[in-house]
N, C-alpha and C. Protein backbone atom coordinates (compact mmCIF):
# COMPACT_ATOMS: atom_id res chain seq x y z
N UNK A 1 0.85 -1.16 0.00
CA UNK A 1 0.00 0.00 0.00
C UNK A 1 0.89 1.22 0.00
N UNK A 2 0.82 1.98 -0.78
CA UNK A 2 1.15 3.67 -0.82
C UNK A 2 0.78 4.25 0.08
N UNK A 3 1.65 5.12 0.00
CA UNK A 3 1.48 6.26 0.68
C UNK A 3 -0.09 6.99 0.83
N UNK A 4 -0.29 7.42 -0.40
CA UNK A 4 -1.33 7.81 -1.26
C UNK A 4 -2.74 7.27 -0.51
N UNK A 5 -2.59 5.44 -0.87
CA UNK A 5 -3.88 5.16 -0.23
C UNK A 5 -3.67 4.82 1.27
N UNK A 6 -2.84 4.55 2.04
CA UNK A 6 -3.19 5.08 3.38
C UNK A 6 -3.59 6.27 4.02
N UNK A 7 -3.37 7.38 3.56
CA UNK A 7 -4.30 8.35 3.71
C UNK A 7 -5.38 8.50 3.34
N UNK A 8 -5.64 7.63 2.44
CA UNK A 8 -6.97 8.23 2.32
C UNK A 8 -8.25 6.85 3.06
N UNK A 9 -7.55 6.50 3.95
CA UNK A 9 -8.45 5.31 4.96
C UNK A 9 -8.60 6.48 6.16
N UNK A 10 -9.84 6.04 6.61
CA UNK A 10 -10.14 6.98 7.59
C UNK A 10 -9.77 6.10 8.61
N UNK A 11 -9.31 6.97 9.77
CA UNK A 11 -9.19 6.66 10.86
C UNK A 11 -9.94 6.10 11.99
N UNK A 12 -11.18 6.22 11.84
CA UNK A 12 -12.29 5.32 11.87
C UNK A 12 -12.49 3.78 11.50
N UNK A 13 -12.19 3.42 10.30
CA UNK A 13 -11.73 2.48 10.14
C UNK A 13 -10.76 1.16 10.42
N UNK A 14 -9.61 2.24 11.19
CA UNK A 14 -8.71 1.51 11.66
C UNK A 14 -8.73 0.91 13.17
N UNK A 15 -9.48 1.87 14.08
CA UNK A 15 -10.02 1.30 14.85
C UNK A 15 -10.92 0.79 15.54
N UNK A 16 -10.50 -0.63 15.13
CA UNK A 16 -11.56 -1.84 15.47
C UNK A 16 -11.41 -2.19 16.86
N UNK A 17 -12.53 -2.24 17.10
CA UNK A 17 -13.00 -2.68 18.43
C UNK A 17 -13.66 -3.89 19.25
N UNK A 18 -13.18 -4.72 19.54
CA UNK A 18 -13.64 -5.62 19.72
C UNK A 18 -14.92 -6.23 20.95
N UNK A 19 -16.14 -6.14 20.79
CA UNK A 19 -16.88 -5.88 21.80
C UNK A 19 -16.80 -7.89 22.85
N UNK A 20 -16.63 -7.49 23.89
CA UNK A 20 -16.90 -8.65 24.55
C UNK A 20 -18.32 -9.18 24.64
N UNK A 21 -18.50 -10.24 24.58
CA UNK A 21 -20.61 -11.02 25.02
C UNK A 21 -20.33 -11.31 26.31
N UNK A 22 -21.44 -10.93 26.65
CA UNK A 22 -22.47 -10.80 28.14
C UNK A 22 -23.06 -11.77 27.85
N UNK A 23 -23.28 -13.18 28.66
CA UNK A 23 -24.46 -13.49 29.04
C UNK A 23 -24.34 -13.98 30.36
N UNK A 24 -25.87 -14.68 30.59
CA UNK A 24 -26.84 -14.87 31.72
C UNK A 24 -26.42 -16.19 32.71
N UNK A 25 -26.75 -16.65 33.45
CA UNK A 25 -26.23 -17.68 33.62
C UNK A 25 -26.86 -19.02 33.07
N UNK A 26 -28.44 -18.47 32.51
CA UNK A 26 -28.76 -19.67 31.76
C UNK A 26 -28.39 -19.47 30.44
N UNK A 27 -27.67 -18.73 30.32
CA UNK A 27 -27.18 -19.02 28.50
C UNK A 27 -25.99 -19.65 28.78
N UNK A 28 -24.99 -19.31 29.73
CA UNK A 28 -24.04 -20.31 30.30
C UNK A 28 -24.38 -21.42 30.45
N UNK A 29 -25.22 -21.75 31.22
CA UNK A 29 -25.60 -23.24 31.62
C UNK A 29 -26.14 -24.29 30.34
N UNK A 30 -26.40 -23.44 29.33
CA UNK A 30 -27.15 -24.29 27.99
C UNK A 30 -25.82 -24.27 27.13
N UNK A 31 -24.77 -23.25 27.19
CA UNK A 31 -23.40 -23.29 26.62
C UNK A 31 -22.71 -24.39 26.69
N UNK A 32 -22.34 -24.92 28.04
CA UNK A 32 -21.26 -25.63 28.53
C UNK A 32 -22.43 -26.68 29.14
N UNK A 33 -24.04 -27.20 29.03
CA UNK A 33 -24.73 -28.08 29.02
C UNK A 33 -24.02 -28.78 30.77
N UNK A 34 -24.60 -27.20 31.52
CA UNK A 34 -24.38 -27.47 32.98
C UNK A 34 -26.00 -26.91 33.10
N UNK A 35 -26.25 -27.08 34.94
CA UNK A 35 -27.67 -26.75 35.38
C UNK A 35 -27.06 -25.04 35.48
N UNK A 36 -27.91 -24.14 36.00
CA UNK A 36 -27.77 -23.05 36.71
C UNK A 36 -27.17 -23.02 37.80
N UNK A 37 -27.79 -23.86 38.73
CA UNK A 37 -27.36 -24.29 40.09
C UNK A 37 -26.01 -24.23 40.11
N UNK A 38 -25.34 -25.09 39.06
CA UNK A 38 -23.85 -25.21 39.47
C UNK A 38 -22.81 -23.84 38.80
N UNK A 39 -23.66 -23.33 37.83
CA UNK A 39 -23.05 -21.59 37.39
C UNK A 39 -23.14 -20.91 38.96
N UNK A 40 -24.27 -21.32 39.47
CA UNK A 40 -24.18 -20.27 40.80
C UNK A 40 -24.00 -21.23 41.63
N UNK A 41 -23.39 -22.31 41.96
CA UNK A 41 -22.75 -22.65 42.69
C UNK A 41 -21.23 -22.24 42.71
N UNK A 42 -20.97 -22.15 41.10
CA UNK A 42 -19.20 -21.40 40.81
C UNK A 42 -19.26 -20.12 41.69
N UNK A 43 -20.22 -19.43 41.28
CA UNK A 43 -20.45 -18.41 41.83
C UNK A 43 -19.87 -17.93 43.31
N UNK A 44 -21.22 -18.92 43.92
CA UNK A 44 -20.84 -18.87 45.36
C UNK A 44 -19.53 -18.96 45.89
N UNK A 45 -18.89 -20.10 45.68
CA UNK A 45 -17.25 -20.27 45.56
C UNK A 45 -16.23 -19.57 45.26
N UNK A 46 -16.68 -18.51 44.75
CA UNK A 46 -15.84 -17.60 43.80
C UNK A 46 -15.33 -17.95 42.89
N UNK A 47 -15.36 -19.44 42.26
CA UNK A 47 -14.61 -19.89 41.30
C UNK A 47 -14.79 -18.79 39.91
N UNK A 48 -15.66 -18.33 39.68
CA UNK A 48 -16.22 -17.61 38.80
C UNK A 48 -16.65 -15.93 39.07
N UNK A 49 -16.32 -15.02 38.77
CA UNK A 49 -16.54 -13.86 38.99
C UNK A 49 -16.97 -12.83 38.22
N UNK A 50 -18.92 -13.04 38.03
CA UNK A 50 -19.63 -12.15 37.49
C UNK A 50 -19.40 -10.82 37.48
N UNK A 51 -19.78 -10.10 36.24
CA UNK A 51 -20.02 -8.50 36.65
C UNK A 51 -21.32 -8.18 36.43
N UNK A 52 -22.11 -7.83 37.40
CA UNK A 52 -23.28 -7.47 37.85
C UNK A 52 -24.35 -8.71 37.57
N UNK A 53 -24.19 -9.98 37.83
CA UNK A 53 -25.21 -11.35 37.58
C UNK A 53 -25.04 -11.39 35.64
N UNK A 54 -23.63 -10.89 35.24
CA UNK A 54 -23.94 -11.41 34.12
C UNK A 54 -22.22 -11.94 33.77
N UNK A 55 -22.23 -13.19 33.31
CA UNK A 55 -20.57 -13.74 32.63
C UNK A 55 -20.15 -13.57 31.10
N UNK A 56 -18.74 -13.09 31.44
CA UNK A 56 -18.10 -12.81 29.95
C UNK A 56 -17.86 -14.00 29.46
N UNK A 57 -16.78 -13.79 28.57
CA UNK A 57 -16.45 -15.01 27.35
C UNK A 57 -15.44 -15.71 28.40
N UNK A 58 -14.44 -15.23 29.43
CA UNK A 58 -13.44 -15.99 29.83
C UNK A 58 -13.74 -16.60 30.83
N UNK A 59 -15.41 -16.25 31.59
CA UNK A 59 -15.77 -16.83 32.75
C UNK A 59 -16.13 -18.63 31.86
N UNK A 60 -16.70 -18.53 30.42
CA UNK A 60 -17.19 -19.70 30.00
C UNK A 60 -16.36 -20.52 29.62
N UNK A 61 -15.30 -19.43 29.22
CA UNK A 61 -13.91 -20.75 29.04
C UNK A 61 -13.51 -21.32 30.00
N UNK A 62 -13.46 -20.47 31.49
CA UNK A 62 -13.03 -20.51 32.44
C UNK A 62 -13.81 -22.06 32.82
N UNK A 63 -15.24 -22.20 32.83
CA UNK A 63 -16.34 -23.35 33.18
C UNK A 63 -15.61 -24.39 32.43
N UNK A 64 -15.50 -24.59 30.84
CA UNK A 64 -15.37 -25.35 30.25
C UNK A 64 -14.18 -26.20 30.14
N UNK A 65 -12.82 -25.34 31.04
CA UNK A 65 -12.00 -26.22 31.52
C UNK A 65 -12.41 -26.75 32.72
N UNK A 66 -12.66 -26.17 33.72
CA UNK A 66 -13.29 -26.88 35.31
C UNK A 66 -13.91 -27.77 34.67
N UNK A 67 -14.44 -27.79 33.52
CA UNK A 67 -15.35 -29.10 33.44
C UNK A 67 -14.96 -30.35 32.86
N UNK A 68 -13.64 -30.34 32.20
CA UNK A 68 -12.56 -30.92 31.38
C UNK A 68 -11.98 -31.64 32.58
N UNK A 69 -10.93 -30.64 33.56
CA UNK A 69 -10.45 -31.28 34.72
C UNK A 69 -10.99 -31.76 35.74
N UNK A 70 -12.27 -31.68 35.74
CA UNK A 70 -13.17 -32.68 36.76
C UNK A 70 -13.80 -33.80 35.89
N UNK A 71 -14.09 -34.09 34.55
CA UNK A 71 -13.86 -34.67 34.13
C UNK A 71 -12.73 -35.87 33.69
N UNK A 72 -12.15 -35.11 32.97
CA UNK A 72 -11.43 -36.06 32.78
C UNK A 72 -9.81 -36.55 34.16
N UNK A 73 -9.92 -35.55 34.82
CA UNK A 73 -9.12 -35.58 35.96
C UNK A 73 -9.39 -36.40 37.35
N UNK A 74 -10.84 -35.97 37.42
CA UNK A 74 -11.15 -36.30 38.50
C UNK A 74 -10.92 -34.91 39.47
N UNK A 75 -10.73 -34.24 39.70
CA UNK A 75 -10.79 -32.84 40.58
C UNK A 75 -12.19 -32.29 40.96
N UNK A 76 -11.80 -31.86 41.97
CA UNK A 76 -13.17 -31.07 42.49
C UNK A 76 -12.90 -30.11 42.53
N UNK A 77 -14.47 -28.86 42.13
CA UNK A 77 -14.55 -27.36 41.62
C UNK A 77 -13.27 -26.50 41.99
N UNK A 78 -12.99 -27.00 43.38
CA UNK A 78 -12.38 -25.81 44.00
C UNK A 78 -10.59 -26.34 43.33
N UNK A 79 -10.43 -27.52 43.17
CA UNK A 79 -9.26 -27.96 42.89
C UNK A 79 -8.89 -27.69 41.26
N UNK A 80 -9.43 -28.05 40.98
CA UNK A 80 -10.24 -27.62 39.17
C UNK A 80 -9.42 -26.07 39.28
N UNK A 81 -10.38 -25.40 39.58
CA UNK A 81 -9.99 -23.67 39.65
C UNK A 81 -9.04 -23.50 40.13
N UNK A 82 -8.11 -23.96 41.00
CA UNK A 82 -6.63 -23.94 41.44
C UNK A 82 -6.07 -24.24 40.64
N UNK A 83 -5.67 -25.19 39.91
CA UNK A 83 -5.20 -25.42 38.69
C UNK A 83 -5.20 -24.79 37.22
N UNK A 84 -6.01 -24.07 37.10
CA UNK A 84 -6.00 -23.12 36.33
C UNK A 84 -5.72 -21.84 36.98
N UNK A 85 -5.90 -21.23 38.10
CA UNK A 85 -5.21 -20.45 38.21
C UNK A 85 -3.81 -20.27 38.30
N UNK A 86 -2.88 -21.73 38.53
CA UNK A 86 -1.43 -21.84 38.88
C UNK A 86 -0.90 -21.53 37.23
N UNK A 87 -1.70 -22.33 36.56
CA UNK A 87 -1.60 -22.28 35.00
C UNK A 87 -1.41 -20.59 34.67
N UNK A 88 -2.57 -19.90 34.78
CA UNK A 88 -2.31 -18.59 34.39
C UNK A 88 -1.08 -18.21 35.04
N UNK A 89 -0.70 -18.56 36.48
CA UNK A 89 0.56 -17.60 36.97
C UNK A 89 1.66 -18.04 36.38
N UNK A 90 1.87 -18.96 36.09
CA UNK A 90 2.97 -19.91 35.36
C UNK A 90 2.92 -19.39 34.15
N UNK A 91 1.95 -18.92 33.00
CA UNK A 91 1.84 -17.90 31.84
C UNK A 91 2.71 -16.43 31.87
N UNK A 92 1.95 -15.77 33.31
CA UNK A 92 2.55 -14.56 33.48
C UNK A 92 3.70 -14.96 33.83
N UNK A 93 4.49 -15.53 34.66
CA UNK A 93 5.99 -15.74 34.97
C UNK A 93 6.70 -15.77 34.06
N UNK A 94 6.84 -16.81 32.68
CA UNK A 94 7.02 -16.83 31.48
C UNK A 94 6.71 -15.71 30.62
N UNK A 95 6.39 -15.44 30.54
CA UNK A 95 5.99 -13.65 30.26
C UNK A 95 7.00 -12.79 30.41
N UNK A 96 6.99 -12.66 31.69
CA UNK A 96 7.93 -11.54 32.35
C UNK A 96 9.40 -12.48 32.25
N UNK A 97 9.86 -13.25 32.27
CA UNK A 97 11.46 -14.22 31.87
C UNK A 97 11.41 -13.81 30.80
N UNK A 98 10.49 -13.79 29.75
CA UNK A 98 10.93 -13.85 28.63
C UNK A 98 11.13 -12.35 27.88
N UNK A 99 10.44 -11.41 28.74
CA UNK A 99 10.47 -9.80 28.42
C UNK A 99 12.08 -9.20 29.11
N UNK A 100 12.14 -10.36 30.23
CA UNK A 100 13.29 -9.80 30.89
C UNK A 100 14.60 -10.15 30.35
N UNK A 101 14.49 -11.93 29.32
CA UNK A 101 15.87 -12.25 28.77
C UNK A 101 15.93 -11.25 27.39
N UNK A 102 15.06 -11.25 26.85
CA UNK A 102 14.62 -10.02 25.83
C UNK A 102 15.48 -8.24 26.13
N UNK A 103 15.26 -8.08 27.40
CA UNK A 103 15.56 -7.08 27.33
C UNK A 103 17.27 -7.02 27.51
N UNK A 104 17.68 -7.80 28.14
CA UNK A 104 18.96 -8.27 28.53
C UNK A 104 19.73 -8.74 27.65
N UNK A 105 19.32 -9.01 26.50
CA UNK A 105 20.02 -9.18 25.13
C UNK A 105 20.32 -10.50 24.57
């Protein structure tokens, strides 16, 4: 692309925005083919952390592994969700090693 026609793209255009989905806990529960009960049983637990009685996209990913590792693992909710959270910190650690050997040359 030229010069030419990048200017003439509006700037509007360029930024895209990506909207996150909201839903309910029974659109969750028919998602990941759980009851309600146990969306708000995550709930209760904190395994899961609504904003205002409604779950994003990462709370359902979030379900759909708990439901993988109690599945196929054998784990319970609360053990389930520990394990993915060690997972995420083990992401960020690797993260930051790798920004830090990066920066270090």
């Amino acid at each position: 692309m030229t010069s030419a026609n990048s200017e003439s793209i509006s700037p509007d255009l360029l930024d895209i925005s990506v909207e996150e989905c909201i839903y309910t806990y029974e659109q969750v529960a028919e998602m990941t083919a759980i009851s309600v009960t146990l969306v708000e049983r995550f709930v209760s637990l904190h395994l899961i952390e609504p904003q205002e009685a409604k779950l994003r996209d990462q709370d359902v990913a979030r379900i759909a592994q708990m439901l993988r590792l109690h599945r196929d693992l054998g784990l319970n909710w609360v053990g389930a969700s520990m394990v993915l959270d060690l997972c995420q910190e083990v992401a960020q650690l690797k993260a930051r090693l790798k920004a830090y050997e990066d920066y270090q040359g």
